[in-house]
C-alpha atoms as a PDB file:
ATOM      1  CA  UNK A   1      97.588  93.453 110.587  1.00  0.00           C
ATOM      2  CA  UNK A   2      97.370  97.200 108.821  1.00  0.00           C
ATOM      3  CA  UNK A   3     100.573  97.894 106.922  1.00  0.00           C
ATOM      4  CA  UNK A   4     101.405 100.992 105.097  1.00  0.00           C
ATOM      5  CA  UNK A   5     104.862 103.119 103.392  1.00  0.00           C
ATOM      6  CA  UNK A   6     105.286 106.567 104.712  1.00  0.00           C
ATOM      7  CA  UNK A   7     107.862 108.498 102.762  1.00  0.00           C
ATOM      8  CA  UNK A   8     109.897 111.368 104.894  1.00  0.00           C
ATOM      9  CA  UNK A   9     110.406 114.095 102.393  1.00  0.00           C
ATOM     10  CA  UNK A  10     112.130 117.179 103.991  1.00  0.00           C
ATOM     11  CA  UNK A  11     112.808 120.723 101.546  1.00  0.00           C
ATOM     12  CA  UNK A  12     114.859 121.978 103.994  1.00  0.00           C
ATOM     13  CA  UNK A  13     118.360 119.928 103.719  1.00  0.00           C
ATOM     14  CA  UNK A  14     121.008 121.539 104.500  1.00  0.00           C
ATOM     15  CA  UNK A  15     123.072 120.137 102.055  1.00  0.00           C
ATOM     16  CA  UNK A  16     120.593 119.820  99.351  1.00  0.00           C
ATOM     17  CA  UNK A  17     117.874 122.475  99.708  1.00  0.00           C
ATOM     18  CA  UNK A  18     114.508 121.478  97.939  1.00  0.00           C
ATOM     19  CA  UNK A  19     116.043 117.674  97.284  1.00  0.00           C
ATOM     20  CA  UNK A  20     112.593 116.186  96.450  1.00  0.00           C
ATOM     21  CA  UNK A  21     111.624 117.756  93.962  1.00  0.00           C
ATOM     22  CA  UNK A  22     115.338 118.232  92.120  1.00  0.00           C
ATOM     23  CA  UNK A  23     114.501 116.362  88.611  1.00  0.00           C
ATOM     24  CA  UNK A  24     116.209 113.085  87.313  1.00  0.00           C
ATOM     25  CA  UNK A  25     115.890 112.484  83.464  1.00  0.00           C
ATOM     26  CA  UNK A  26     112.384 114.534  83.539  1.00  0.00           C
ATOM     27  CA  UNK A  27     111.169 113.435  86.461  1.00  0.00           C
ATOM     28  CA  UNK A  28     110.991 114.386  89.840  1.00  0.00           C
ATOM     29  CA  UNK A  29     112.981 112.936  93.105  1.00  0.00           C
ATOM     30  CA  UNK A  30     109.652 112.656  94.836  1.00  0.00           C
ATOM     31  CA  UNK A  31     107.548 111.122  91.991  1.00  0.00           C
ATOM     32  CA  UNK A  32     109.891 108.602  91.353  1.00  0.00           C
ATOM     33  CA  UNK A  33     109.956 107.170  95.326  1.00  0.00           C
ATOM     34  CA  UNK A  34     106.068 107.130  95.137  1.00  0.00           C
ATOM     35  CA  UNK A  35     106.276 105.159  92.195  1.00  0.00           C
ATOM     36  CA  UNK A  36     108.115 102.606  93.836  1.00  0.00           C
ATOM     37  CA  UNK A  37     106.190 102.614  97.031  1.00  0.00           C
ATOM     38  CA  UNK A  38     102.873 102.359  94.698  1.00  0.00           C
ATOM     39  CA  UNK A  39     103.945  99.090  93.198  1.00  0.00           C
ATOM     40  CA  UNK A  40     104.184  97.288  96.517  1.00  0.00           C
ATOM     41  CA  UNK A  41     101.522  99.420  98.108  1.00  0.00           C
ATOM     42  CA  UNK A  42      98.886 100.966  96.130  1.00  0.00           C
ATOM     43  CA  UNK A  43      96.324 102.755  98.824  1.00  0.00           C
ATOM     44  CA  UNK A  44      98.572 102.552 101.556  1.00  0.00           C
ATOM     45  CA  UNK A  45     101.239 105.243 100.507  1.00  0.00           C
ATOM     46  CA  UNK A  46     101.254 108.650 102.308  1.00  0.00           C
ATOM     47  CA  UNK A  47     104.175 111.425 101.997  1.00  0.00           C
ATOM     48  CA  UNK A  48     105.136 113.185 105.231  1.00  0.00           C
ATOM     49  CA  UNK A  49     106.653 117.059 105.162  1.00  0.00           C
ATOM     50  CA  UNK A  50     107.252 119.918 106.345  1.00  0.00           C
ATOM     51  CA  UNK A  51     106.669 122.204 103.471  1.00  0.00           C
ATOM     52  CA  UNK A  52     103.652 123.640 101.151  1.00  0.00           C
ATOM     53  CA  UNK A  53     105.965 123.172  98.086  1.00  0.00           C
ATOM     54  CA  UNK A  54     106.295 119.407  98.342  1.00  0.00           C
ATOM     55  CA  UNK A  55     102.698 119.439  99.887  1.00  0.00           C
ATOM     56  CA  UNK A  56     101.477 120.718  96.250  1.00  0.00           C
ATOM     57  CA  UNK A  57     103.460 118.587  94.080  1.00  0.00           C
ATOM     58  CA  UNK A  58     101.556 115.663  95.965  1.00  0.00           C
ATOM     59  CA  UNK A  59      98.629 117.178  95.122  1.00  0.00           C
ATOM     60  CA  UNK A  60      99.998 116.769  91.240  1.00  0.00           C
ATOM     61  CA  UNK A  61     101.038 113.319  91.532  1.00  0.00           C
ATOM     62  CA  UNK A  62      98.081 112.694  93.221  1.00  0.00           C
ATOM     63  CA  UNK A  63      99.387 111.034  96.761  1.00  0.00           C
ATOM     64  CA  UNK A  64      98.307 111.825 100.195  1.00  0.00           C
ATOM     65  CA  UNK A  65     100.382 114.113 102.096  1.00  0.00           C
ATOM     66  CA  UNK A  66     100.354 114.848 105.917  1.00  0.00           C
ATOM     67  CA  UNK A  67     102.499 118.033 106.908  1.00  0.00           C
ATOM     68  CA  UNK A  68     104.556 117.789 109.779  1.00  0.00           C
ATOM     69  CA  UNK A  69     107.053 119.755 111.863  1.00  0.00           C
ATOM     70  CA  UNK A  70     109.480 121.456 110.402  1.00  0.00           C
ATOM     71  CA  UNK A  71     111.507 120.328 114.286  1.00  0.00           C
ATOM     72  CA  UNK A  72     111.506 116.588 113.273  1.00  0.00           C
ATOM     73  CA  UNK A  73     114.720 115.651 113.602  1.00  0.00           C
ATOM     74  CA  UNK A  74     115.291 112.844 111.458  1.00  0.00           C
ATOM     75  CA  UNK A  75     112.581 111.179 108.629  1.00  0.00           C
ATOM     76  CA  UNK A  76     111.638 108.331 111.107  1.00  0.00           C
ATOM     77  CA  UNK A  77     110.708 110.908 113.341  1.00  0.00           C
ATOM     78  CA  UNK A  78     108.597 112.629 110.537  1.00  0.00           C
ATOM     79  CA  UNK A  79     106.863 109.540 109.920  1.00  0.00           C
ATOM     80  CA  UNK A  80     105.762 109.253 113.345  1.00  0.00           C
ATOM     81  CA  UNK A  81     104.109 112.444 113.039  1.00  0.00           C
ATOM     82  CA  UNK A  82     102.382 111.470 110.270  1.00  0.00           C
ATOM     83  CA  UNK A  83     101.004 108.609 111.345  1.00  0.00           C
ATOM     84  CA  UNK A  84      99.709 110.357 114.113  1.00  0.00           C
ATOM     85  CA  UNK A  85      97.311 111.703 112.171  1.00  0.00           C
ATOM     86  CA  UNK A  86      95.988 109.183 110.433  1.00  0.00           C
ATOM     87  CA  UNK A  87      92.728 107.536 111.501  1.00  0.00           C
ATOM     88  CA  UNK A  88      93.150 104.218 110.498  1.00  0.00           C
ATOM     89  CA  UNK A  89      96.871 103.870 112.251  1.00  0.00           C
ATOM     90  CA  UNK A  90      98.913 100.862 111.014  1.00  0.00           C
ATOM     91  CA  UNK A  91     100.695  98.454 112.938  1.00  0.00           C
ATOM     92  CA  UNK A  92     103.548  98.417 110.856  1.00  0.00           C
ATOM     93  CA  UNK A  93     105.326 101.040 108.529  1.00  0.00           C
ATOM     94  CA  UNK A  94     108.057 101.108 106.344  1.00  0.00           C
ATOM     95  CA  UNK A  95     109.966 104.428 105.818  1.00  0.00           C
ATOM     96  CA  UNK A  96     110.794 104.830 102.701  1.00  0.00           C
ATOM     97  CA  UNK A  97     113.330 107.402 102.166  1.00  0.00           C
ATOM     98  CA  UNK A  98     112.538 110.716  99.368  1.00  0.00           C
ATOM     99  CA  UNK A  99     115.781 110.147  98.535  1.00  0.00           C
ATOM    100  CA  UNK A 100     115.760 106.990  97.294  1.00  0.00           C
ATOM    101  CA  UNK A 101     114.508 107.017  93.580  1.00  0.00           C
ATOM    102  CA  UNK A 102     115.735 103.460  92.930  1.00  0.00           C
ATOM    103  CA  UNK A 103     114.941 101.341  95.052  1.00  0.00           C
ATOM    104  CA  UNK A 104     114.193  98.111  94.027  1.00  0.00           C
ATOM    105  CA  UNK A 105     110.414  97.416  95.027  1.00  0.00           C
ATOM    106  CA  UNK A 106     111.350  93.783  95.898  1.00  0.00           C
ATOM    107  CA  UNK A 107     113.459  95.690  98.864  1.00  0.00           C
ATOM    108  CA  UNK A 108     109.855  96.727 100.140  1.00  0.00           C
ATOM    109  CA  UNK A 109     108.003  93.332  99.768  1.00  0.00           C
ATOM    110  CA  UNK A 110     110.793  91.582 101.655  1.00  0.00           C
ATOM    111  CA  UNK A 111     110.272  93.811 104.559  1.00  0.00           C
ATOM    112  CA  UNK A 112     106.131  93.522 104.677  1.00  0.00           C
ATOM    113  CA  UNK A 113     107.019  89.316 103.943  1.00  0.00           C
ATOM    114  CA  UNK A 114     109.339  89.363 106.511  1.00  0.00           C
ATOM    115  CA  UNK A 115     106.736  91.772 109.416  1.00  0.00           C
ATOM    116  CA  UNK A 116     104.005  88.494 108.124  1.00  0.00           C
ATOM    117  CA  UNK A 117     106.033  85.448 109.026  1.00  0.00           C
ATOM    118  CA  UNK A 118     107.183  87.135 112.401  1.00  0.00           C
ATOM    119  CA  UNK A 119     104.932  90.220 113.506  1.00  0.00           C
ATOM    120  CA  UNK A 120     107.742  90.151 116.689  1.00  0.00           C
ATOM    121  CA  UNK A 121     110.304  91.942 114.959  1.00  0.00           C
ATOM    122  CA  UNK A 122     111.273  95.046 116.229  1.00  0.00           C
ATOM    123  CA  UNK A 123     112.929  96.763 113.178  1.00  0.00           C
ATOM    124  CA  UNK A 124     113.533  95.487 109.456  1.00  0.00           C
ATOM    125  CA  UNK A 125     116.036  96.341 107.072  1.00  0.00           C
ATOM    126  CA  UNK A 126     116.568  95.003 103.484  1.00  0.00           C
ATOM    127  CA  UNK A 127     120.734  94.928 102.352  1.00  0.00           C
ATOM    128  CA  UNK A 128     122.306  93.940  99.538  1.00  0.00           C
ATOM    129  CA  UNK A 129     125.425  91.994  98.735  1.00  0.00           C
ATOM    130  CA  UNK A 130     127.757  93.359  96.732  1.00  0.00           C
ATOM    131  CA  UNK A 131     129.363  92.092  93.281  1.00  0.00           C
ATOM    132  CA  UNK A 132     133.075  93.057  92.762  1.00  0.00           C
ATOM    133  CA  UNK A 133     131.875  95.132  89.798  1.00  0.00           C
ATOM    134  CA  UNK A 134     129.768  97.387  92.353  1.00  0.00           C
ATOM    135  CA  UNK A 135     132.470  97.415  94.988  1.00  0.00           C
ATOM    136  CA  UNK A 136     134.829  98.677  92.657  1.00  0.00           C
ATOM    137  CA  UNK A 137     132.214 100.957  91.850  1.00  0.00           C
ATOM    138  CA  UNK A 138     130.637 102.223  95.529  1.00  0.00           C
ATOM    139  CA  UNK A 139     135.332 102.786  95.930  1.00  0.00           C
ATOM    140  CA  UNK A 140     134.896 105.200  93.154  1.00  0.00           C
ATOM    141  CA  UNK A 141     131.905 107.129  94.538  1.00  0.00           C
ATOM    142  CA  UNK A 142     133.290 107.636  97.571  1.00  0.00           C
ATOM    143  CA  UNK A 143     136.080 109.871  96.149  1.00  0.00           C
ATOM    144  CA  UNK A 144     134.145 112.712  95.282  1.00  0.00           C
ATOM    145  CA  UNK A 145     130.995 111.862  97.065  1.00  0.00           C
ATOM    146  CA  UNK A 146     132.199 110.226 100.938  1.00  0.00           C
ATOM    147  CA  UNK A 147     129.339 109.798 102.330  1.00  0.00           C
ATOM    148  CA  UNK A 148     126.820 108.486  99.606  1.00  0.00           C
ATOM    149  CA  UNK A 149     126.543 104.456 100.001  1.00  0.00           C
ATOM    150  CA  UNK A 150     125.670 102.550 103.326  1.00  0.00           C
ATOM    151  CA  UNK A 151     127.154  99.779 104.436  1.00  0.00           C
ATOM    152  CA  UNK A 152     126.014  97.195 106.779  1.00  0.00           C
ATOM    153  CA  UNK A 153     127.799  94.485 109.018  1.00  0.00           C
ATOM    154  CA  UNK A 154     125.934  91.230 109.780  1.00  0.00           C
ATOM    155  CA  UNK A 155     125.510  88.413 112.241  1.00  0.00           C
ATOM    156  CA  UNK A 156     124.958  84.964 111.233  1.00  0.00           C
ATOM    157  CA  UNK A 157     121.569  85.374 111.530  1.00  0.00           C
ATOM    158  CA  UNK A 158     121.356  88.403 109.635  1.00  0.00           C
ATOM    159  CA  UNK A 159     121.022  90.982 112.472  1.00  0.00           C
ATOM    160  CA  UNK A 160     122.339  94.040 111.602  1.00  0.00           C
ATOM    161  CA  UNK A 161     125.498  95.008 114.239  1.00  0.00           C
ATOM    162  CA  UNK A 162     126.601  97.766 112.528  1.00  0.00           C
ATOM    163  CA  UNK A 163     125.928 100.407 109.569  1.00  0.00           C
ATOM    164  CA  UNK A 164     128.884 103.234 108.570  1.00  0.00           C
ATOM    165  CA  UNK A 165     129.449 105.371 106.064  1.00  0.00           C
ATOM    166  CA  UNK A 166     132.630 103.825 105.409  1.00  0.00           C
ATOM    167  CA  UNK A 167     133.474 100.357 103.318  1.00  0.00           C
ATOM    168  CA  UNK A 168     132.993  97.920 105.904  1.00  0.00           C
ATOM    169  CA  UNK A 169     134.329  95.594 106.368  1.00  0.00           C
ATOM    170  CA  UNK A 170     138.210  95.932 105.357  1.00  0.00           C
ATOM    171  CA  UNK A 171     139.496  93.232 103.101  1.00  0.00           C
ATOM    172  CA  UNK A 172     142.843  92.012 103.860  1.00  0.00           C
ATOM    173  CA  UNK A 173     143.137  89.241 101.611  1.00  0.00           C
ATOM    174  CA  UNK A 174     140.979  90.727  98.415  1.00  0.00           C
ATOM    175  CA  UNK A 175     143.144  89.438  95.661  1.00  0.00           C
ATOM    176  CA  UNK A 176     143.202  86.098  96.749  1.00  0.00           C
ATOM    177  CA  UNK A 177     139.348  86.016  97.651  1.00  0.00           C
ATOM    178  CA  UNK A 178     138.512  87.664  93.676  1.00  0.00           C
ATOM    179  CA  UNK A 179     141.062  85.360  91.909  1.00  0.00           C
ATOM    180  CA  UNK A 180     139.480  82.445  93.884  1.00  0.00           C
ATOM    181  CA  UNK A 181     135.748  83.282  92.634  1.00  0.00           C
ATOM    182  CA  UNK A 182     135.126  84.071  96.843  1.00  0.00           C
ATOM    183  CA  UNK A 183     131.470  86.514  97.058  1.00  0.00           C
ATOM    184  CA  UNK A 184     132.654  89.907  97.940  1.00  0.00           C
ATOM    185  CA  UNK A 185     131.857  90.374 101.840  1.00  0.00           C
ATOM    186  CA  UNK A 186     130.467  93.837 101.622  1.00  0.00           C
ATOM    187  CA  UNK A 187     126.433  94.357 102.141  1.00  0.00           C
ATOM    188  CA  UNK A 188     125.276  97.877 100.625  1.00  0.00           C
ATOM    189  CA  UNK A 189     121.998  98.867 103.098  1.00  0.00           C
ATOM    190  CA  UNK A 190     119.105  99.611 100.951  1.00  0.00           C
ATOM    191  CA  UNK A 191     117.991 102.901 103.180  1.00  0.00           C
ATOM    192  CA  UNK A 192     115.104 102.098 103.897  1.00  0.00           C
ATOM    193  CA  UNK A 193     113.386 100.178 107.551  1.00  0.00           C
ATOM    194  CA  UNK A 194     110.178  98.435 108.499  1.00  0.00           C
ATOM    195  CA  UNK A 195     109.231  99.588 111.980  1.00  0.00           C
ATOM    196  CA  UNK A 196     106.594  97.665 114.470  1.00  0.00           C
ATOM    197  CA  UNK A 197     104.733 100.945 115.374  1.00  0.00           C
ATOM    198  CA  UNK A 198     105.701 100.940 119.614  1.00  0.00           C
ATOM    199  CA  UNK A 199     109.340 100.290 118.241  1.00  0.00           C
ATOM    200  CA  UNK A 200     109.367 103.669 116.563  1.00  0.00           C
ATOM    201  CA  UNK A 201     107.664 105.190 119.240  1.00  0.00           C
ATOM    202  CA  UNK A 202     110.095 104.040 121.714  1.00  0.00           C
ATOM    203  CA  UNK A 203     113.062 104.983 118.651  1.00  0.00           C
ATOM    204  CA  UNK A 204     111.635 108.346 118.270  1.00  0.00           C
ATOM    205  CA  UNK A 205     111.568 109.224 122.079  1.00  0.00           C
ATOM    206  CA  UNK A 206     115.268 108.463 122.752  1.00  0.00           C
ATOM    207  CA  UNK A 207     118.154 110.856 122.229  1.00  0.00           C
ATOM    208  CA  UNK A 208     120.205 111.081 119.195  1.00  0.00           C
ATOM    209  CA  UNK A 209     123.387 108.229 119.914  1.00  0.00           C
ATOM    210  CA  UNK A 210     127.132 108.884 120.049  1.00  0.00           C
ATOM    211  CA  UNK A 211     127.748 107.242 116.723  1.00  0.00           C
ATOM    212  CA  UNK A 212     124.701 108.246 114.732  1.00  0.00           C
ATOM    213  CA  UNK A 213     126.166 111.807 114.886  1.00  0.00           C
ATOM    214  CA  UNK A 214     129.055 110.972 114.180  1.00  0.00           C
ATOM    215  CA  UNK A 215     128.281 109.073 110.988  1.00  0.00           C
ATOM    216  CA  UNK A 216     125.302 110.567 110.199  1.00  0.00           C
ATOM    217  CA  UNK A 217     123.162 107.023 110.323  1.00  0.00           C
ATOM    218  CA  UNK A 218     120.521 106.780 112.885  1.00  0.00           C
ATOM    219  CA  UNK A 219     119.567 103.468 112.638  1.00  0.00           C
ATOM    220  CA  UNK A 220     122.970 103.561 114.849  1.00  0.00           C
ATOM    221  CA  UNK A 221     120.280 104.836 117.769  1.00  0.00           C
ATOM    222  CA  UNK A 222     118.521 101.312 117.340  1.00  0.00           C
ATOM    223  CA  UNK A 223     122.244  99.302 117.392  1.00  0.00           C
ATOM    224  CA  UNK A 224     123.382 101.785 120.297  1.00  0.00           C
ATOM    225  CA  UNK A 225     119.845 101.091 122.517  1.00  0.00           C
ATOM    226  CA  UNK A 226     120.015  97.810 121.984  1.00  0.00           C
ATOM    227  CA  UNK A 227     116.936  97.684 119.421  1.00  0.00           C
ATOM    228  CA  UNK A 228     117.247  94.454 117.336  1.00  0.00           C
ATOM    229  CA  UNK A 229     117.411  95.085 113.638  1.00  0.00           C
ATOM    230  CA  UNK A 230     116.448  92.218 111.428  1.00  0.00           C
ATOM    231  CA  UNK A 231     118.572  92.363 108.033  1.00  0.00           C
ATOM    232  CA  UNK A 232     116.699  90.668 104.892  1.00  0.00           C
ATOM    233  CA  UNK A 233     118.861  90.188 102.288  1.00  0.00           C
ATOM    234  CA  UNK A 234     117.640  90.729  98.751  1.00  0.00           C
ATOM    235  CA  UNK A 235     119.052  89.961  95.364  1.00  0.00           C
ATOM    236  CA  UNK A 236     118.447  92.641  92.510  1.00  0.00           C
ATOM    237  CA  UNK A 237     119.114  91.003  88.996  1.00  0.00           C
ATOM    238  CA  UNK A 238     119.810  93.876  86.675  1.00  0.00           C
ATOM    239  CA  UNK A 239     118.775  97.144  86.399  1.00  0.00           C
ATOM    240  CA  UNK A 240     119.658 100.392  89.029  1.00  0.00           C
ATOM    241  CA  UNK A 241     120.838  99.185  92.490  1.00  0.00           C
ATOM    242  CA  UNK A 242     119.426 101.657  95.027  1.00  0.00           C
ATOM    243  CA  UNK A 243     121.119 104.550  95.351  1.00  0.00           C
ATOM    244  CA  UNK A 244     120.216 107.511  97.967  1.00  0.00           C
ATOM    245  CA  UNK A 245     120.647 111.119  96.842  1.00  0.00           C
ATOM    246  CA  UNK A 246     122.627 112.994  98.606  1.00  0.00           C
ATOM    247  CA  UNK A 247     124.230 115.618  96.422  1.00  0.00           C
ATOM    248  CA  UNK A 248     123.917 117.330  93.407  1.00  0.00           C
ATOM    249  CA  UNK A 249     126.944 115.193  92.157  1.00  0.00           C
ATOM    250  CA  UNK A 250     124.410 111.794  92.903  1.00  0.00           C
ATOM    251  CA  UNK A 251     121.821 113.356  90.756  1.00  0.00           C
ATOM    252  CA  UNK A 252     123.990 113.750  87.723  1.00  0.00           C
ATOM    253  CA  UNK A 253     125.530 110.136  88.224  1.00  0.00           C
ATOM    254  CA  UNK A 254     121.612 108.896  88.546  1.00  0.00           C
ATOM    255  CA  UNK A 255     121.332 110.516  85.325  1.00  0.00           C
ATOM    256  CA  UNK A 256     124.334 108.882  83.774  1.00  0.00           C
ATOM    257  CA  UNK A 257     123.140 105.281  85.100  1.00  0.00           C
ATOM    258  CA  UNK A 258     119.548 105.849  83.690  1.00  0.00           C
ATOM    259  CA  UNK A 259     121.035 106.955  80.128  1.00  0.00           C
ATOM    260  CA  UNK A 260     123.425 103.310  80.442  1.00  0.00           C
ATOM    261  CA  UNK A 261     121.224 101.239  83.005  1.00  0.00           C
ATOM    262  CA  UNK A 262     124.145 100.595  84.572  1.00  0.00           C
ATOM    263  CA  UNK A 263     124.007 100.793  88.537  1.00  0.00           C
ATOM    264  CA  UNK A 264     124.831 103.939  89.986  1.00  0.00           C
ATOM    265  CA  UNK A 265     127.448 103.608  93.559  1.00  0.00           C
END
């Protein structure tokens, strides 16, 4: 079984032009995503784009870069294309985001563990359960920032049955559950998936789903086709909880939470 990361990283964002390579304490977007990826995956890390800027700056840091079309539609699509053109083609992939500077690199071994003990699964996910603290905190966030901070609704059996950009679920009886010592319900996705490679083949070839436009998620395209997505849930003592980028506002909050090492919503 070949594994490898592929990280999406697109200049053109609409709401973030050049996002990549915006700098956090020193350092770029970018760099710091390969850096995770590299401690889980040392020669099997590749950056996918669809621009000579970010091409070069992987030439700096010194990671392979495939460039791709600028008409990818989403970063799992962008992966694909990458892959495409390698010659050694993996059977399994995680996409790991650009925009995700901290994630936890036990977030990425879960997924590869998880691909090992059952090379079935369609599509992997690694989520997070929330403390009150970082509840409190995501709340916060989310009133200058909306739609920065995924969260994730599970079965039993940890499949995934739905993702929004909104606190899910609502909690009618929060008091009670905090004053009793309760866990606080709420899973935060860490945005990043494990595909089996014909699984993102078949994801990439379907259209765009009702709901993933509307909330802007498209691992709602896997929910909405009936693709079964495997949550693993991980537990990250300490340090930065993931956070995506998604604004300029994230990057100076990144900043803040670096300077405090306290988690960023």
């Amino acid at each position: 079984m070949s594994t490898a990361i592929v990280i999406p990283a697109r200049h053109g964002s609409t709401r973030f032009p050049g996002k990549p390579l915006a700098i956090i304490a020193g350092e770029t977007m970018l760099s710091r995503v390969v850096r995770v990826a590299r401690e889980v995956a040392r020669n099997a890390v590749a950056v996918a784009t669809e621009d000579e800027r970010i091409a070069r700056h992987c030439e700096e840091i010194n990671v392979q870069c495939f460039m791709t079309p600028d008409s990818c539609r989403t970063g799992s699509d962008r992966v694909l294309a990458a892959i495409g053109q390698m010659m050694d083609k993996p059977s399994f992939v995680v996409n790991l985001q650009g925009d995700a500077p901290f994630t936890p690199p036990e977030a990425i071994r879960v997924l590869f563990e998880a691909f090992r003990n059952d090379p079935g699964l369609e599509v992997v996910t690694p989520v997070h359960r929330l403390s009150w603290s970082e509840l409190d905190a995501l709340r916060e966030a989310k009133r200058t920032t909306p739609f920065s901070g995924t969260t994730a609704i599970l079965a039993p059996d940890n499949r995934a049955l739905w993702f929004s950009k909104s606190i899910l679920p609502a909690i009618r009886k929060e008091k009670s559950m905090r004053e009793s010592g309760a866990p606080c319900p709420v899973w935060r996705h860490l945005g990043l998936y494990g595909f089996r490679i014909d699984v993102l083949e078949r994801f990439c070839s379907l259209p765009p789903g009702v709901y993933e436009e509307l909330e802007g998620l498209e691992q709602l395209r896997l929910i909405e086709n009936d693709i079964r997505v495997q949550a693993v849930p991980v537990a990250i003592d300490g340090g930065i909880v993931h956070s995506g980028i998604d604004s300029p506002e994230d990057i100076a909050r990144a900043e803040n939470a670096l300077a405090s090492r306290q988690p960023p919503a």
